[in-house]
PDB file of N, CA and C in Angstrom:
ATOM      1  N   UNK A   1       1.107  10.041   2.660  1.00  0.00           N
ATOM      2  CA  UNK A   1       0.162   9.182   2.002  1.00  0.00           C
ATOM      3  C   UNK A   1       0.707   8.860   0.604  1.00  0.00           C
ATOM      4  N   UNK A   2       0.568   7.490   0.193  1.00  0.00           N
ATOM      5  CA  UNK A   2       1.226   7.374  -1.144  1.00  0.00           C
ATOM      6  C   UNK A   2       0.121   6.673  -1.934  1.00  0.00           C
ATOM      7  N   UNK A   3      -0.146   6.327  -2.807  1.00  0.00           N
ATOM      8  CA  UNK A   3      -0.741   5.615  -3.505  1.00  0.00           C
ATOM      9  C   UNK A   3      -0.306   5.303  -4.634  1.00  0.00           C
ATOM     10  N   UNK A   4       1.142   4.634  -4.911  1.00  0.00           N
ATOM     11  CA  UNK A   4       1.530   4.343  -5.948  1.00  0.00           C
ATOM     12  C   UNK A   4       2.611   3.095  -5.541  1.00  0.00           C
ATOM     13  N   UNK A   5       2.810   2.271  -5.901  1.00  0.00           N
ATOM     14  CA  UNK A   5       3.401   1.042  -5.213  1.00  0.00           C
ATOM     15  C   UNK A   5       5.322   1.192  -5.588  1.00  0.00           C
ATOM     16  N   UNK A   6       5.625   0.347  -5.556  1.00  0.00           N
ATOM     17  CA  UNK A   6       7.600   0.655  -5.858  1.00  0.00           C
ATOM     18  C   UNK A   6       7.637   0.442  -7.019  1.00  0.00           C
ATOM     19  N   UNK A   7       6.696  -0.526  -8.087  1.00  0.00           N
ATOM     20  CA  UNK A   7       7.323  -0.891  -9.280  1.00  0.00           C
ATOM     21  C   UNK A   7       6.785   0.518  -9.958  1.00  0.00           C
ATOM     22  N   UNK A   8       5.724   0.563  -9.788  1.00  0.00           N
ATOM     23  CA  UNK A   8       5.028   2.161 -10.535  1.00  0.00           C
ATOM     24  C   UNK A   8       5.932   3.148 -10.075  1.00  0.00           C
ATOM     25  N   UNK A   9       6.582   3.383  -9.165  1.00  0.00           N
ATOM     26  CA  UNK A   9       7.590   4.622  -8.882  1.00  0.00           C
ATOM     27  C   UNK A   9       9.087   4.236  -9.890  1.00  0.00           C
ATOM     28  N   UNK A  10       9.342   3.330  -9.850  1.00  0.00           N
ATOM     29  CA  UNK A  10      10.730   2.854 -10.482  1.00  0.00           C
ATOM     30  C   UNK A  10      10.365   3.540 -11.744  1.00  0.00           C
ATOM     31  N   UNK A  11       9.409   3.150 -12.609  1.00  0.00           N
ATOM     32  CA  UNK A  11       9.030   3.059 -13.993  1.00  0.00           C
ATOM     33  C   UNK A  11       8.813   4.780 -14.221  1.00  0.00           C
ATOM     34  N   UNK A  12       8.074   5.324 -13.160  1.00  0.00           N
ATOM     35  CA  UNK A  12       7.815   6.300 -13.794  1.00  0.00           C
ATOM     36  C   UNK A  12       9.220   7.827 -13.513  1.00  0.00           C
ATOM     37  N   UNK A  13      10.123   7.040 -12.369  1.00  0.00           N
ATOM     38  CA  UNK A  13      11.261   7.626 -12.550  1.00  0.00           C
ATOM     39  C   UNK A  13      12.325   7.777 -13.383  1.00  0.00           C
ATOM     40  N   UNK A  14      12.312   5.961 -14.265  1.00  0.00           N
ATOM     41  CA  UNK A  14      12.667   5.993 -15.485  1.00  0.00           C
ATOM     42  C   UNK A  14      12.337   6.849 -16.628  1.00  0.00           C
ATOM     43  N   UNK A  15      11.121   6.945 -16.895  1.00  0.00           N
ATOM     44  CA  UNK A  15      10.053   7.444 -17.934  1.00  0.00           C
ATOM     45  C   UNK A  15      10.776   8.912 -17.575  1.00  0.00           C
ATOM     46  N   UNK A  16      10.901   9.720 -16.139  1.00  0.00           N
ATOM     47  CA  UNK A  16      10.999  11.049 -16.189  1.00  0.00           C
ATOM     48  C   UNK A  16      12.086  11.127 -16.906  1.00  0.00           C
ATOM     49  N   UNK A  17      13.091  10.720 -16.199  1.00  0.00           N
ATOM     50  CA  UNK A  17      14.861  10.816 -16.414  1.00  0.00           C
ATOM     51  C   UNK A  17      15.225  10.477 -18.312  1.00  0.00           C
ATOM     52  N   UNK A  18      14.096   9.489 -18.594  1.00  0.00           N
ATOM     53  CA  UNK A  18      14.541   9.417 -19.832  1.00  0.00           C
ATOM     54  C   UNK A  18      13.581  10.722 -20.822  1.00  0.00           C
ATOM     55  N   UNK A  19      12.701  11.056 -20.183  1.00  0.00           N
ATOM     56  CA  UNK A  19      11.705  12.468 -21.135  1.00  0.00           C
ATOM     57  C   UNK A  19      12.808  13.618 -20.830  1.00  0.00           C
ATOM     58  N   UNK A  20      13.301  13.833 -19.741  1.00  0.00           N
ATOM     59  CA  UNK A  20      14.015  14.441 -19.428  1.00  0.00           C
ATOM     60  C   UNK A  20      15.231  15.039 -20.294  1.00  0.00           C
ATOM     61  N   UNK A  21      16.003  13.627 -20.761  1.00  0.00           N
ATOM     62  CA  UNK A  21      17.650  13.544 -21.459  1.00  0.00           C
ATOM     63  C   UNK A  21      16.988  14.401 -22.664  1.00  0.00           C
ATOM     64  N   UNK A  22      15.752  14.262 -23.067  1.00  0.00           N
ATOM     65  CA  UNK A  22      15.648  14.646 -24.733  1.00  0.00           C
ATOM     66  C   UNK A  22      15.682  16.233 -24.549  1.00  0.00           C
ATOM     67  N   UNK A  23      15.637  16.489 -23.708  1.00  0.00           N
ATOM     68  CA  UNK A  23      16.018  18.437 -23.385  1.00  0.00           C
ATOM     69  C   UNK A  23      17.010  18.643 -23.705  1.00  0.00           C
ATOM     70  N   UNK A  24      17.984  18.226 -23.211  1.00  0.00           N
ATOM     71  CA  UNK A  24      19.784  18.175 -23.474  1.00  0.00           C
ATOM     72  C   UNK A  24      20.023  17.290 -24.512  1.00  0.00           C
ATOM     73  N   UNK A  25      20.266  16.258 -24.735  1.00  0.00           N
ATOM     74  CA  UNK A  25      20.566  15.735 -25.648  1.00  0.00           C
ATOM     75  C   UNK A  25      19.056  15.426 -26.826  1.00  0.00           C
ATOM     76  N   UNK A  26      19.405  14.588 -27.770  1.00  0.00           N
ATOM     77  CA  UNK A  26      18.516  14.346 -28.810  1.00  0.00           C
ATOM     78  C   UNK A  26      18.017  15.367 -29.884  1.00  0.00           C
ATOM     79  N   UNK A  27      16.750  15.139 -29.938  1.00  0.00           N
ATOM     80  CA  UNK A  27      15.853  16.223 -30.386  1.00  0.00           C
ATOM     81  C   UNK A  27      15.894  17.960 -29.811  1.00  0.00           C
ATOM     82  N   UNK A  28      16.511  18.125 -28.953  1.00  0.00           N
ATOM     83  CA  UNK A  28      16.673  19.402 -28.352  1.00  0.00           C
ATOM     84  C   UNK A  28      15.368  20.162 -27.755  1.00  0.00           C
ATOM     85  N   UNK A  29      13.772  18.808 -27.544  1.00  0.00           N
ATOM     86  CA  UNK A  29      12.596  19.471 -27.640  1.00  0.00           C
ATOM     87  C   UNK A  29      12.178  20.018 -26.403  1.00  0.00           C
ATOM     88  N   UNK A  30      11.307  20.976 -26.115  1.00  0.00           N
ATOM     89  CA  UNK A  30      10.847  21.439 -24.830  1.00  0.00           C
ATOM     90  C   UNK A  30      10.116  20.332 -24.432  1.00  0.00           C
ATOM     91  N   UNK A  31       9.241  19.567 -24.952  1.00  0.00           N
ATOM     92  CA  UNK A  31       8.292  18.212 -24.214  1.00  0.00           C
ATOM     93  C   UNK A  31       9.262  17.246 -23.738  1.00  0.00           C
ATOM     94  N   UNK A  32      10.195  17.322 -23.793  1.00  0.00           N
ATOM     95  CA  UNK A  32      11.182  16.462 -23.126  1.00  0.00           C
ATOM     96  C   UNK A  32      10.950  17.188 -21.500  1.00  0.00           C
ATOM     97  N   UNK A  33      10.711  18.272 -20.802  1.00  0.00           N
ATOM     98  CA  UNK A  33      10.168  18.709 -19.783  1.00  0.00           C
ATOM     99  C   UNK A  33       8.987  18.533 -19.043  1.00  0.00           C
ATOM    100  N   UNK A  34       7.756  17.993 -20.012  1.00  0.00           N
ATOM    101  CA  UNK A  34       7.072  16.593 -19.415  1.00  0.00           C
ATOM    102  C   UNK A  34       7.507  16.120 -18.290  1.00  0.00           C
ATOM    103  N   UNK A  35       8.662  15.453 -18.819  1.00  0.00           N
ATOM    104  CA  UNK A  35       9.402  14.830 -17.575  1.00  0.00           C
ATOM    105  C   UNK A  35       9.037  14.647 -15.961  1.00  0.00           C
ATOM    106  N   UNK A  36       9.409  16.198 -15.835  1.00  0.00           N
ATOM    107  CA  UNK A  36       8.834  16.586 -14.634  1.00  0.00           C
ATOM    108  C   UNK A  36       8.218  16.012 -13.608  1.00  0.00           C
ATOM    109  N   UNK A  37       6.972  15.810 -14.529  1.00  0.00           N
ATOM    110  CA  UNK A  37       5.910  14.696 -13.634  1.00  0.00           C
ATOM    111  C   UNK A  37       5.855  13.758 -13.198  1.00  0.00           C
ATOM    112  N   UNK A  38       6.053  12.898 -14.405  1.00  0.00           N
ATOM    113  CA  UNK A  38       6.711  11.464 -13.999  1.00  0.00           C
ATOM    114  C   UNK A  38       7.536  11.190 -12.502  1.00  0.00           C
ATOM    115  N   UNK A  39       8.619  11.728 -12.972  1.00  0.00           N
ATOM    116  CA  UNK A  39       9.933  12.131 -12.034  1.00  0.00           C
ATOM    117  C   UNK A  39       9.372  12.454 -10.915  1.00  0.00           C
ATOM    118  N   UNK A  40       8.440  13.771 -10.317  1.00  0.00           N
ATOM    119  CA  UNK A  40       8.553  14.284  -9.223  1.00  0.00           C
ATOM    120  C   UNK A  40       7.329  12.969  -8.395  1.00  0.00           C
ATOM    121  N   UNK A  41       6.383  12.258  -9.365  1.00  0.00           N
ATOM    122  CA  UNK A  41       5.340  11.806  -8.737  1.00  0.00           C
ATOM    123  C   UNK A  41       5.974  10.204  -8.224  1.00  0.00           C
ATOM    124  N   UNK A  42       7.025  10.042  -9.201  1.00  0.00           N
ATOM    125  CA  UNK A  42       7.789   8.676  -8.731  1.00  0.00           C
ATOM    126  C   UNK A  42       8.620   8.888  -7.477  1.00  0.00           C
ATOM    127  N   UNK A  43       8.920   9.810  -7.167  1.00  0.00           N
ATOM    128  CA  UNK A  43       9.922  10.563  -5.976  1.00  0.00           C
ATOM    129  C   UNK A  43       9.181  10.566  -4.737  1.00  0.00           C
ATOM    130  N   UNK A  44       7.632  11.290  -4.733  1.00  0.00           N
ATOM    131  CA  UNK A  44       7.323  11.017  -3.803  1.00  0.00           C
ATOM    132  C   UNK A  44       6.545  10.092  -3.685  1.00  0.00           C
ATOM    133  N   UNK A  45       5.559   9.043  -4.579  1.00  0.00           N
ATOM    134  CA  UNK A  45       5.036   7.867  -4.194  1.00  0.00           C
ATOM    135  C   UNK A  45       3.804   8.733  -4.714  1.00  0.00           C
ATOM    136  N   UNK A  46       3.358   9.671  -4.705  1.00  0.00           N
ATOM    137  CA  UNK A  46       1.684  10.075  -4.378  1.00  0.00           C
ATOM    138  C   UNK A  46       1.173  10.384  -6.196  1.00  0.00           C
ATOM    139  N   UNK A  47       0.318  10.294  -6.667  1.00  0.00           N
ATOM    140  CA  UNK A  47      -0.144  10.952  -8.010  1.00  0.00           C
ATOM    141  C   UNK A  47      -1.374  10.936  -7.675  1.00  0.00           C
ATOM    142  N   UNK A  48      -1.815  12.545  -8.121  1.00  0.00           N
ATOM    143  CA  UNK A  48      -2.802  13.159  -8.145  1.00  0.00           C
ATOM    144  C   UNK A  48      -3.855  12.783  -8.572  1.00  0.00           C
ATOM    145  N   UNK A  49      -3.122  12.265  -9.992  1.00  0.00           N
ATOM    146  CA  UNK A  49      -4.452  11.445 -10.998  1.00  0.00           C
ATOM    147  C   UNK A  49      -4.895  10.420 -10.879  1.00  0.00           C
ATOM    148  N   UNK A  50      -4.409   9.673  -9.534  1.00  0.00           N
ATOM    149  CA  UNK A  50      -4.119   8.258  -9.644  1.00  0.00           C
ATOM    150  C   UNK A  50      -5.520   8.237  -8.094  1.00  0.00           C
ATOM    151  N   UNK A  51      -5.770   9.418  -7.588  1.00  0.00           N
ATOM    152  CA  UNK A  51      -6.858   9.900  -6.441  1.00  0.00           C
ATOM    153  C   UNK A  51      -8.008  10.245  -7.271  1.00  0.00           C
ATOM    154  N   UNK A  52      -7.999  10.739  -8.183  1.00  0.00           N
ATOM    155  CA  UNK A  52      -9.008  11.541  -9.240  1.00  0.00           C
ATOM    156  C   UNK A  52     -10.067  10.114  -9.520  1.00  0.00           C
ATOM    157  N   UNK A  53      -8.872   9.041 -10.000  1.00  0.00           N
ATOM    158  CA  UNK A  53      -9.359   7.937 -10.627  1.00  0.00           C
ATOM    159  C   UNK A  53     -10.051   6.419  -9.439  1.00  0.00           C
ATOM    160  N   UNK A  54      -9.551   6.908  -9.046  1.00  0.00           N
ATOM    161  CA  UNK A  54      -9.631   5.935  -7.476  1.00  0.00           C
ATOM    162  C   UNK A  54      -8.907   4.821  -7.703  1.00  0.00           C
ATOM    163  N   UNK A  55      -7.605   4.847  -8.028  1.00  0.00           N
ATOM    164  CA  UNK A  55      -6.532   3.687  -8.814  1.00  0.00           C
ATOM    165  C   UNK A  55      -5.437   3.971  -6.779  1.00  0.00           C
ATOM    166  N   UNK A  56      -5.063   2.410  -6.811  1.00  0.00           N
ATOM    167  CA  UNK A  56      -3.605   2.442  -5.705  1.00  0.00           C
ATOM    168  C   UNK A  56      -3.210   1.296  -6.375  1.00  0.00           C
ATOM    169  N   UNK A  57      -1.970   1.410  -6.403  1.00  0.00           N
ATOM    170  CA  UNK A  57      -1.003   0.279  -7.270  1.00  0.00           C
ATOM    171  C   UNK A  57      -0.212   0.039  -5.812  1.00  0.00           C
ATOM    172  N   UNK A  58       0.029   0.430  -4.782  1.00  0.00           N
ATOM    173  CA  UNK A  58       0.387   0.064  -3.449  1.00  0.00           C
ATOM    174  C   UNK A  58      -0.272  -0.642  -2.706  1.00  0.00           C
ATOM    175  N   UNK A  59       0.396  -1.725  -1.593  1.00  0.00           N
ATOM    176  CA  UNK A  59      -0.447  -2.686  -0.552  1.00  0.00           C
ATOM    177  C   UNK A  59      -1.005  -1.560   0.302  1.00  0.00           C
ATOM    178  N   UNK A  60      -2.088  -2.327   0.779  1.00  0.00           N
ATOM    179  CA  UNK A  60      -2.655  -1.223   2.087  1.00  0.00           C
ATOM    180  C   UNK A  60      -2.088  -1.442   2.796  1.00  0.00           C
ATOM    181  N   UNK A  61      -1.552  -0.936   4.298  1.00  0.00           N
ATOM    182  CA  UNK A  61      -1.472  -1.159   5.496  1.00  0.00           C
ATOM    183  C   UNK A  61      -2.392  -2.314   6.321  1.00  0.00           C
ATOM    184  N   UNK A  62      -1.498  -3.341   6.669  1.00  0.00           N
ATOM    185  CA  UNK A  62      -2.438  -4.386   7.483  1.00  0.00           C
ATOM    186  C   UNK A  62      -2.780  -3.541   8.720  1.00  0.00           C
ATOM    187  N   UNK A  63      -4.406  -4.080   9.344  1.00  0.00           N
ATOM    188  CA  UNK A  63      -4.455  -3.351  10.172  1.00  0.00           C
ATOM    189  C   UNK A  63      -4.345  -4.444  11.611  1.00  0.00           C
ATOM    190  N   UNK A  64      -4.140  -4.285  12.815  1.00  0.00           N
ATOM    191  CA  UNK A  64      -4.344  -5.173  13.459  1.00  0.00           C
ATOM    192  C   UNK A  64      -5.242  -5.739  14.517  1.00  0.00           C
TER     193      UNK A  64
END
């Protein structure tokens, strides 16, 4: 089950990968591990918060 469409997964895989770099490089900060989320929820399509809220940024399934 997904509820998050391709452009919202792209973006928020970006968003991880780039919260991410600031662990290793930059600022050296632990909230750069944030990340995480972004990243893992763009990976699989699904966000938790995104059910909480009653939000789908994905087409439904036509039915026939």
């Amino acid at each position: 089950m997904t509820n998050a469409g391709m452009i919202d997964r792209v973006i928020r895989v970006i968003v991880g990968l780039g919260l991410l770099m600031l662990v290793f490089t930059g600022p050296h900060t632990a909230w750069g591990w944030i990340g995480v989320v972004p990243l893992l929820t763009g990976l699989v399509g699904f966000c938790p918060a995104y059910t909480l809220l009653g939000i789908r940024t994905c087409k439904l399934p036509d039915k026939a």
